[in-house]
Structure formats: structure tokens, C-alpha cells
Protein backbone atom coordinates (compact mmCIF):
# COMPACT_ATOMS: atom_id res chain seq x y z
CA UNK A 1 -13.46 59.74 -244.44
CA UNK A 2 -12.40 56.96 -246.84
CA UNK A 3 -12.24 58.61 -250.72
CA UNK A 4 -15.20 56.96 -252.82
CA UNK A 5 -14.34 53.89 -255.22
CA UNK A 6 -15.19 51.81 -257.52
CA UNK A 7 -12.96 48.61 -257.91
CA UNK A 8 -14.95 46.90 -260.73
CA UNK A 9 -15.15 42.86 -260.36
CA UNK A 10 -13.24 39.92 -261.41
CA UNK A 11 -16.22 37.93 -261.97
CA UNK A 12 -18.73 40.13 -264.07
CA UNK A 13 -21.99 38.43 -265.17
CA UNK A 14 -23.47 39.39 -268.69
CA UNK A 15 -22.01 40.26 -271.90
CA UNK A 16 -20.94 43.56 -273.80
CA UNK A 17 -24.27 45.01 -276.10
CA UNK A 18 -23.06 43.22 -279.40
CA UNK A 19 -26.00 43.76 -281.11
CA UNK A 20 -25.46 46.98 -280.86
CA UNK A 21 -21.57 47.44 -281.32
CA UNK A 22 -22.57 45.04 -284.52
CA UNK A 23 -25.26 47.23 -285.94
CA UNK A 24 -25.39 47.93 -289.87
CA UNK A 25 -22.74 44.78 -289.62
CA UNK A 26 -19.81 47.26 -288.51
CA UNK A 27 -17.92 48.02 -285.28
CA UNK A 28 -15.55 50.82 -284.78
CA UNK A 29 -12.37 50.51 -282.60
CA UNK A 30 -9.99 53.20 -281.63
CA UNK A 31 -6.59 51.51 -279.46
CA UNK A 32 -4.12 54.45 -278.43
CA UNK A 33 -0.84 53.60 -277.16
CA UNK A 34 0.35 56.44 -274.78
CA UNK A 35 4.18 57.93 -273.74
CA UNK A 36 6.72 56.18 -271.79
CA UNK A 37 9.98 58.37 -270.56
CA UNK A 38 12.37 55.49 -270.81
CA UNK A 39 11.06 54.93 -274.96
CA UNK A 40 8.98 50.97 -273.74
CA UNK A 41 6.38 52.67 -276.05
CA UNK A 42 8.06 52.35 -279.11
CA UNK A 43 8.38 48.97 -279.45
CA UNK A 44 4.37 48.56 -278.41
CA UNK A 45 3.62 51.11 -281.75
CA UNK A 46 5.64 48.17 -283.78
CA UNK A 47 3.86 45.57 -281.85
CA UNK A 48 0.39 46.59 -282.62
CA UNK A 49 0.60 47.41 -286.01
CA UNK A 50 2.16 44.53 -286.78
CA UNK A 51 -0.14 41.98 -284.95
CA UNK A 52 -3.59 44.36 -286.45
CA UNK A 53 -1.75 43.03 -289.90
CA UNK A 54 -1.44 39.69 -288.82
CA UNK A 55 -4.90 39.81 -288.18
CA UNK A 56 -6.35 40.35 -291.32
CA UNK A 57 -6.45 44.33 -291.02
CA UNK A 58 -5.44 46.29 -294.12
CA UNK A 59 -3.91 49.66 -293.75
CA UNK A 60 -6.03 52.10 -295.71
CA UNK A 61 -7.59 55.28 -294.77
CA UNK A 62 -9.34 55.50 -297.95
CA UNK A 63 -11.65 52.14 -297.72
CA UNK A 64 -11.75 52.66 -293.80
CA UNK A 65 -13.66 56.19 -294.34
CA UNK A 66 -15.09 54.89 -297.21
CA UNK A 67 -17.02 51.87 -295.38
CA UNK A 68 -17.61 54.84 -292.59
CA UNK A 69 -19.18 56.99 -294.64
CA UNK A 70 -21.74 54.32 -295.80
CA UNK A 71 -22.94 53.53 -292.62
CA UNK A 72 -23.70 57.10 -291.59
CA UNK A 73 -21.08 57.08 -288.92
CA UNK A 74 -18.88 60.41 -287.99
CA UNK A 75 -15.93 60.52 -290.35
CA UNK A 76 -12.36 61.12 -287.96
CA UNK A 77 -11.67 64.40 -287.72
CA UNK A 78 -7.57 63.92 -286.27
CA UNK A 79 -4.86 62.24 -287.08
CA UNK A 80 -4.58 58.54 -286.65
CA UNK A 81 -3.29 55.32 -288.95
CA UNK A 82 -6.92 53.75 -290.37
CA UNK A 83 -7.34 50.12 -291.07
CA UNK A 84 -9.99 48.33 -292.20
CA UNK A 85 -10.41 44.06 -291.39
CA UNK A 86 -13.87 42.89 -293.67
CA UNK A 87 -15.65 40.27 -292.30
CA UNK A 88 -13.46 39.63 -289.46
CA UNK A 89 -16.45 39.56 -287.00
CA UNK A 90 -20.30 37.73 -286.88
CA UNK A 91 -23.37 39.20 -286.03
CA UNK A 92 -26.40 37.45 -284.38
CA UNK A 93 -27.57 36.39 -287.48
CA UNK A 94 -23.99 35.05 -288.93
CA UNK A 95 -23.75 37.87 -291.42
CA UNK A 96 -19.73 39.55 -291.40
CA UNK A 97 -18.61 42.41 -289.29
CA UNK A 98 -16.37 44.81 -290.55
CA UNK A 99 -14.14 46.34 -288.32
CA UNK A 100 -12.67 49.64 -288.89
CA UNK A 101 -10.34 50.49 -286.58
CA UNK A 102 -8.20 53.40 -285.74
CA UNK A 103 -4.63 53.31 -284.39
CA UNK A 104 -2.96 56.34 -282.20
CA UNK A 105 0.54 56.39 -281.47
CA UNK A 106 2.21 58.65 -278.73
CA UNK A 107 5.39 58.02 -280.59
CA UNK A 108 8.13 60.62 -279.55
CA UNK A 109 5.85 62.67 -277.18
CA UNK A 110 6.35 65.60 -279.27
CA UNK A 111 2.73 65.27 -280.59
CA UNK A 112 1.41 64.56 -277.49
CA UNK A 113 -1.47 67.19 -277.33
CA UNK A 114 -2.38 66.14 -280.86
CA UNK A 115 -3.11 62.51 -279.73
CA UNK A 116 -4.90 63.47 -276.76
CA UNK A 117 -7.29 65.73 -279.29
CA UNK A 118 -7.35 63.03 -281.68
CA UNK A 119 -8.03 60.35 -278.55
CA UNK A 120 -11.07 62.77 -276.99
CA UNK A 121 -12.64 63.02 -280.53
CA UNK A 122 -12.40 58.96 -280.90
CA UNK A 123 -13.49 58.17 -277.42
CA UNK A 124 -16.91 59.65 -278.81
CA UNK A 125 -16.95 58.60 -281.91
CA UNK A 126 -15.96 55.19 -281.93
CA UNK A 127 -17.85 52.14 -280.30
CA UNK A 128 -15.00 50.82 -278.67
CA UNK A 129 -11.79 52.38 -277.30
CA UNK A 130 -8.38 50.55 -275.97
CA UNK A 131 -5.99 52.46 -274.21
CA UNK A 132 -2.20 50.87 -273.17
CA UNK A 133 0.05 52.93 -271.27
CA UNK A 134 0.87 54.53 -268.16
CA UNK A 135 -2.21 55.42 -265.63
CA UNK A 136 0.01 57.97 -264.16
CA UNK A 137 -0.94 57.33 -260.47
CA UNK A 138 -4.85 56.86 -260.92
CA UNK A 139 -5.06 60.90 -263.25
CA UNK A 140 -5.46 59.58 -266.48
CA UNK A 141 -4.02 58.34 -270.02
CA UNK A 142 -0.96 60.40 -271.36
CA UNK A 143 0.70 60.80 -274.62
CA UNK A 144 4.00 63.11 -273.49
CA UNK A 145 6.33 63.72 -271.01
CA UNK A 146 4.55 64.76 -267.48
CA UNK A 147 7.62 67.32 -266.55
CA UNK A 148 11.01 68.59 -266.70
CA UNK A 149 12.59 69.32 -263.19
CA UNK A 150 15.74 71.44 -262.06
CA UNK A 151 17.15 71.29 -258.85
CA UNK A 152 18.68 74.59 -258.00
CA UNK A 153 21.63 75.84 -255.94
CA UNK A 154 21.27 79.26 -253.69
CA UNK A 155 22.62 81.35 -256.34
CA UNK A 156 19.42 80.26 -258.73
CA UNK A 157 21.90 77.97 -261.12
CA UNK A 158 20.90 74.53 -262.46
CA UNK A 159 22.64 71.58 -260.53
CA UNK A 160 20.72 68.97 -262.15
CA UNK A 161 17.78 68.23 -264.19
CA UNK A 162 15.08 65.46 -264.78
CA UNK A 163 11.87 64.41 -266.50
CA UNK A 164 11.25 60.93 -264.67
CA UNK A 165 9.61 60.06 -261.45
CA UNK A 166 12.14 57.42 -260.34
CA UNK A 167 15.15 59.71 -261.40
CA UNK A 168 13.74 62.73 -258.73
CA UNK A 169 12.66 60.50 -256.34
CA UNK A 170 16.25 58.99 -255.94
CA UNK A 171 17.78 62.34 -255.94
CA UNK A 172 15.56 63.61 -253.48
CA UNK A 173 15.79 60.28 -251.25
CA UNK A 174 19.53 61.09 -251.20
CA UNK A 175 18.96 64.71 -250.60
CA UNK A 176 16.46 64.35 -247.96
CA UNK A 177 18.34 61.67 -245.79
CA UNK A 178 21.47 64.51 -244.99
CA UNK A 179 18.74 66.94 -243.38
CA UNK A 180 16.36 64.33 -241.87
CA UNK A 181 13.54 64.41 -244.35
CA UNK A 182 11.75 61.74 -246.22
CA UNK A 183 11.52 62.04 -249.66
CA UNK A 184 8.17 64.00 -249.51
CA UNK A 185 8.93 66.19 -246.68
CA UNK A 186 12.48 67.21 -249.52
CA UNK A 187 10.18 68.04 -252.43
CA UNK A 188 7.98 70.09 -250.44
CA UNK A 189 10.82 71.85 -248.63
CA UNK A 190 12.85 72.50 -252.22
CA UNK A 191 9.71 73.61 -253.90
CA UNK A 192 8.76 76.24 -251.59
CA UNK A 193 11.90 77.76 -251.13
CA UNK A 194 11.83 77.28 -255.55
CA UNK A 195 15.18 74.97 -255.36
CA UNK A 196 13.45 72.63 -256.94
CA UNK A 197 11.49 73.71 -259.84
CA UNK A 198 8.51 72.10 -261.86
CA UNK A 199 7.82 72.66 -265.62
CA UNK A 200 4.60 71.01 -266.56
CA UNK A 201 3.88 69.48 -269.83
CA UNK A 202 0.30 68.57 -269.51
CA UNK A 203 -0.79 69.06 -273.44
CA UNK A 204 -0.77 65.35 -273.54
CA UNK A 205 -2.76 64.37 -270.37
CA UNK A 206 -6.58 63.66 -270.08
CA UNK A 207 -7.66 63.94 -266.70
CA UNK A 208 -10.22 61.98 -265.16
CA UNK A 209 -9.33 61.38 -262.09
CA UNK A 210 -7.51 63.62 -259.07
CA UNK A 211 -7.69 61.98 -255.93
CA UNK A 212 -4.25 60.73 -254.80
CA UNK A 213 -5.39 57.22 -254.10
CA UNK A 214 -1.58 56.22 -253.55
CA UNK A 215 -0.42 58.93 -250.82
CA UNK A 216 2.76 56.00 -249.93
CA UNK A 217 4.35 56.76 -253.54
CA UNK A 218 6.22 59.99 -254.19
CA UNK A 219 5.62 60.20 -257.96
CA UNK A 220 1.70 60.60 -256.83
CA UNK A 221 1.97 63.59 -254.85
CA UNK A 222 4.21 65.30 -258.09
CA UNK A 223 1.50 63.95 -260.30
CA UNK A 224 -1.53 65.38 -258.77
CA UNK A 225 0.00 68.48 -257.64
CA UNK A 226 1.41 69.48 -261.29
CA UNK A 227 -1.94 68.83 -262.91
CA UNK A 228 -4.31 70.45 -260.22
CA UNK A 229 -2.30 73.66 -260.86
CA UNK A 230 -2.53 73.49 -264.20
CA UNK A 231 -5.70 75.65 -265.74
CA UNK A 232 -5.43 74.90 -268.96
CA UNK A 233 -5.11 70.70 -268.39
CA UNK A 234 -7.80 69.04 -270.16
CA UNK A 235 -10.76 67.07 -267.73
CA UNK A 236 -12.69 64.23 -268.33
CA UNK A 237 -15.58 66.06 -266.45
CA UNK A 238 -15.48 68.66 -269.65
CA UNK A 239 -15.83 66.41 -272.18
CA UNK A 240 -19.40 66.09 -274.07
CA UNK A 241 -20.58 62.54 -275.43
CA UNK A 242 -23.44 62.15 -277.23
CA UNK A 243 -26.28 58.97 -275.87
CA UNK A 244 -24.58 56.12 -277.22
CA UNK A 245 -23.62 52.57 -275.86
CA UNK A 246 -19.50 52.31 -275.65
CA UNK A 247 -17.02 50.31 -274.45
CA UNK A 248 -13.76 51.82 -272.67
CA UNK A 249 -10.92 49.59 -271.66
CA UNK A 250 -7.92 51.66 -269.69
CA UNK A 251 -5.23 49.39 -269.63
CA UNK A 252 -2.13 50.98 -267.39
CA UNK A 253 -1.52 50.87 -263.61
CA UNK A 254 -4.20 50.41 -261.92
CA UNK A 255 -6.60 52.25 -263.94
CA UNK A 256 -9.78 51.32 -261.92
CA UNK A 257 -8.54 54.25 -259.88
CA UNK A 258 -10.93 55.95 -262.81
CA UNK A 259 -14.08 54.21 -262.44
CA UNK A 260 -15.97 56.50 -260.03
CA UNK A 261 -15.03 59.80 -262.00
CA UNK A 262 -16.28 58.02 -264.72
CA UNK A 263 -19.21 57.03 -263.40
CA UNK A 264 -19.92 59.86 -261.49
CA UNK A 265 -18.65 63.07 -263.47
CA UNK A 266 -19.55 62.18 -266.82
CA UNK A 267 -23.14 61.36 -266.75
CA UNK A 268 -23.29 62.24 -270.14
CA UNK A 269 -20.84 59.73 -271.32
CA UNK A 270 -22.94 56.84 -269.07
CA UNK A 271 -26.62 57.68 -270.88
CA UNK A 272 -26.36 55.51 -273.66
CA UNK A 273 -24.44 52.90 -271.54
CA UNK A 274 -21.07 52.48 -271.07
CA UNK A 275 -18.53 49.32 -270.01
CA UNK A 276 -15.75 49.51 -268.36
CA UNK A 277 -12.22 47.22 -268.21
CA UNK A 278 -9.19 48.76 -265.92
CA UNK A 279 -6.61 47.00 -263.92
CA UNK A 280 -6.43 46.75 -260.43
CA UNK A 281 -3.04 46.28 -260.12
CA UNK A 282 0.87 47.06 -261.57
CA UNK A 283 1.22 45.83 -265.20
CA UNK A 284 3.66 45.89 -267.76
CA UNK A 285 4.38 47.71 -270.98
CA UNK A 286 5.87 44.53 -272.48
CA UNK A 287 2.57 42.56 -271.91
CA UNK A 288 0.43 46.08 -273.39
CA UNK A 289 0.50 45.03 -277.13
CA UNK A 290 -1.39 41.50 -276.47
CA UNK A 291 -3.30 43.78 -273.97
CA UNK A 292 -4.75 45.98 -276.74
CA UNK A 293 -4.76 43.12 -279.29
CA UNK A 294 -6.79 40.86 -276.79
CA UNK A 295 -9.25 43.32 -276.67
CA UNK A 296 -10.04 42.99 -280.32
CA UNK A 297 -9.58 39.53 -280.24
CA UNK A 298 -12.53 39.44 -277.38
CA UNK A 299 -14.62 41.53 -279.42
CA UNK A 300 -14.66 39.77 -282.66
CA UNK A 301 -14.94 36.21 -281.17
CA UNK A 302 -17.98 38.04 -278.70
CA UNK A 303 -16.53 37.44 -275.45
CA UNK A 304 -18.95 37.88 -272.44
CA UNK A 305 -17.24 40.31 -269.72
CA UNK A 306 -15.92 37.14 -268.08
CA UNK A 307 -13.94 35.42 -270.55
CA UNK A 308 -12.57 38.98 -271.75
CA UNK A 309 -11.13 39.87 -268.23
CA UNK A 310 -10.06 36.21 -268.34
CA UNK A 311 -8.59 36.61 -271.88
CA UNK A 312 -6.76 40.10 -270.73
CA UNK A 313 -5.80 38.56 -267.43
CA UNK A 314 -3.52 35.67 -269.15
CA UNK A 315 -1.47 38.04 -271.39
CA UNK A 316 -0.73 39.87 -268.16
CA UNK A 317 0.83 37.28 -265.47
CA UNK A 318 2.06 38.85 -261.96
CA UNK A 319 5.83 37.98 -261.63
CA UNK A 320 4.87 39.15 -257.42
CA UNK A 321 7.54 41.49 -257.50
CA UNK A 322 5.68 44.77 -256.59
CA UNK A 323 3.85 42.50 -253.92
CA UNK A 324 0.45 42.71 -255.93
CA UNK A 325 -0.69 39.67 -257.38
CA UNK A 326 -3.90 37.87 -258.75
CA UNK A 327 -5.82 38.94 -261.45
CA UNK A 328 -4.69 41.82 -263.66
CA UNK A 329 -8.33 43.13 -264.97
CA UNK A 330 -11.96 44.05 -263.81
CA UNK A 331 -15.12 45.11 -265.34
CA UNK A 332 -17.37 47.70 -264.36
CA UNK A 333 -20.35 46.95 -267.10
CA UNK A 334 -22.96 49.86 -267.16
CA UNK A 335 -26.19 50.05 -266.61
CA UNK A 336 -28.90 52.07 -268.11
């Protein structure tokens, strides 16, 4: 039996609620930038900050809680970099939009469970929230390493260790080819016999989603099996959200993969109405700064669903090499 979906659309009629994102003539953004292994992150934290500046945003936490504060909305309650841009948007009636915005940065990983707290607490808090990073095979955002691994010899000593997919994959291809096992059929043969040995570091993971919609890729199986043996791992399902339309964009790999969990395990988070944007296919952390930018460049010019998947879709060209191609973006608006 085929596991349930939602793929969103490419051509989404309709337009995001912006007389309600607009009300008392402010909107509130959050964009998070999550954890890459190989340090592509870094350079998007630069990126952003600079192009929010560029924008017209100010950097100050003071007259971002400040304009907050009168409006009635929640204050932030985590850490995060607060910016303020007045009059950057227009309502229906032509009056200015502020936008206060809030900026998380995975940075070194080391903080990762700290920017998944802060990340939950803006995800209900703020009217709009922008993720970039990896969608870790379809589970969810991430802010920190997913795992350290160490290949053992029979005596119980460390041969070798690593804490990326592609590194253990290779190793294990190699491995796996001198006994006549696939790369799979090696990790599961190591780890039962506890040659090969996973440490989890899941503080920085929000799981929404754990069906292993990509059973051809190795670095799926180590994904889902790490976090659905994990107790502590933090779920999507768990949160609480108050009734309260929202916009979500998830903009990593694929990251329609999380449309049904959201739809279907949070019905909570759906009452008030919420939108949707994911990918349906590979992207690229180079092209994730004019990702999370576009998205606030959609917003304050009021893009319909259309011309925002449009928008997102030109900042992220296919180069074909991964065989998918078309489109990068779809839109799953809600309905209440």
C-alpha cells in the first residue's frame, strides 16, 4: 500500500490572507537558516543578514520588541537577531506595514537545540516562517550535526570515524562490495554485530515527518532509523499552536515530503489556517539566501501563491544533474 502524500501544486489559485498577516499594519517574519556538515551554512548566515540590510531592515531588538509590544503581539522568548523594516509593506488601504522580523542562525551547530527551541516558539508566534536548509530525507528542519559514526574492528577499537552521509556511505560501498553486500545490506550487517556504531545528535532536529519516502538512498534509512530510536527527539505532532492563520515555507530537499504530517498530525496548527511552500525536488544551499529573501520579497510586494512559487522557482534553476528537473516549489494553501 502506497504511503499517503501530499505533493502541493505548481499552479495554486488564490492568494495568502494579507489582510490578516497585515492587521494593526504589522507582519511578523521568523527565517531560520539550519546546519550543513561541510560549513555551506555559513556563508547563507552572511548572505541573509546582509541582503535583510539591503532591504531597508535595521538591526535592533529594542524598536523590534518595542513595535511588538504595541500591537499586543507575544514578545520572543529565545534567542534570535531582531530587525525591524518600517513601512516596507502596504495594506489594503495603502497605509505602511512594518515588518519585524526575526533571524535564526544554526551557525556552528553547537547551539543547535537552542535554535530548534527558539524556531518551535517562533513557528507559533510569528505570522510567517522561512526555513533554508537541509530536509534531511523528508524528517524535518535541523540546526546540528545528525551523528557521529565509528566503524569498529573485532577487538572493539576505532578504525575510522564520520559525521556525514556521503562520507559512510562511500566507506560502506567499499566495505560492502568485498563480502557481496550493497551498501544497505553493510550498515545493517555492521550495526548488528555493533562494528559500526551510531551516536545520535538529535537536540537540533524537529521532526515532522518519518516515513522513508526515499528507500533508493542510503542516508534515508540512517536518518529515519537514528531518529525513530530516539525518545527524547522532538515531534511536530507534540507541538501546540494556538487558532491563528500562518504561513510556513520549508525550503530544503524536497520538503513537500512534510505536507501530509502537517496536515494531518497537527490539526491544531491547521485551525486558524495555514499555507504551505516546500520543494519537490533537490535544491541548493547556494541558491537558499535569495530563497529566504524571496520570500519576504513576495510578502511585502503581496504576491498571490502563483507568482511566489514563480518568484522562488527562478532563484532556484535545475542544472539536471540529479536527474530532477522543472519547477523547484509548490503550494499547499489551507483551508478552513
Amino acid at each position: 500500500m502506497p504511503l499517503p502524500r501530499l505533493n502541493g501544486t505548481l499552479t495554486p489559485s488564490g492568494s495568502p490572507r494579507y489582510e490578516q498577516l497585515f492587521a494593526d499594519q504589522l507582519v511578523t517574519i521568523m527565517l531560520a537558516v539550519g546546519f550543513d556538515e561541510y560549513g555551506a551554512n555559513r556563508s547563507v548566515d552572511a548572505e541573509v543578514e546582509a541582503g535583510l540590510l539591503g532591504r531597508g531592515f535595521v538591526a535592533d531588538r529594542s524598536a523590534a520588541l518595542d513595535r511588538l509590544s504595541a500591537a499586543g503581539r507575544p514578545l520572543p522568548q529565545r534567542a534570535g537577531d531582531h530587525f525591524i523594516g518600517r513601512g516596507l509593506a502596504k495594506d489594503g488601504q495603502g497605509r505602511p506595514v512594518d515588518v519585524v522580523l526575526t533571524l535564526l542562525r544554526a551557525g556552528d551547530g553547537s547551539g543547535g537545540g537552542d535554535v530548534a527551541s527558539a524556531y518551535l516558539e517562533g513557528l507559533g508566534r510569528c505570522d510567517i516562517a522561512g526555513y533554508g536548509g537541509h530536509g534531511r530525507y523528508g524528517t524535518g528542519p535541523d540546526f546540528d550535526y545528525n551523528f557521529t559514526a565509528d566503524l569498529l574492528d573485532a577487538s572493539g577499537q576505532v578504525v575510522s570515524s564520520y559525521s556525514e552521509y556521503r562520507d559512510l556511505e562511500e566507506a560502506l560501498t567499499i566495505s560492502g562490495k568485498t563480502h557481496g553486500r550493497s551498501v544497505l545490506g553493510e550498515y545493517r550487517h555492521l550495526t548488528a554485530r555493533r562494528l559500526l556504531v551510531i551516536r545520535r545528535v538529535n537536540s537540533g532536529n524537529l521532526v515532522i515527518n518519518l516515513r522513508n519516502y526515499h528507500a533508493s538512498e542510503f542516508g534515508a534509512y540512517l536518518m529515519v532509523d537514528q531518529l525513530k530510536t530516539d525518545a527524547n527527539v522532538r515531534r511536530m505532532s507534540k507541538q501546540r499552536f494556538d487558532r491563528k492563520y500562518r504561513m510556513w515555507m520549508f525550503n530544503g530537499c524536497r520538503t513537500n515530503d512534510y505536507f501530509y504530517n502537517l496536515r494531518k498530525l497537527n490539526p491544531q496548527a491547521n485551525l486558524g489556517g495555514l499555507d504551505l511552500i516546500g520543494t519537490r525536488r533537490v535544491i541548493y544551499w547556494s541558491a537558499i539566501p535569495d530563497s529566504l529573501l524571496g520570500l519576504v520579497d513576495g510578502v511585502v510586494a503581496r504576491d498571490n501563491f502563483k507568482q511566489l512559487i514563480d518568484r522562488l522557482a527562478a532563484v532556484n534553476p535545475s542544472d539536471g544533474s540529479d536527474g530532477e528537473t522543472g519547477p523547484s516549489h509548490v503550494a499547499e494553501p489551507g483551508h478552513t
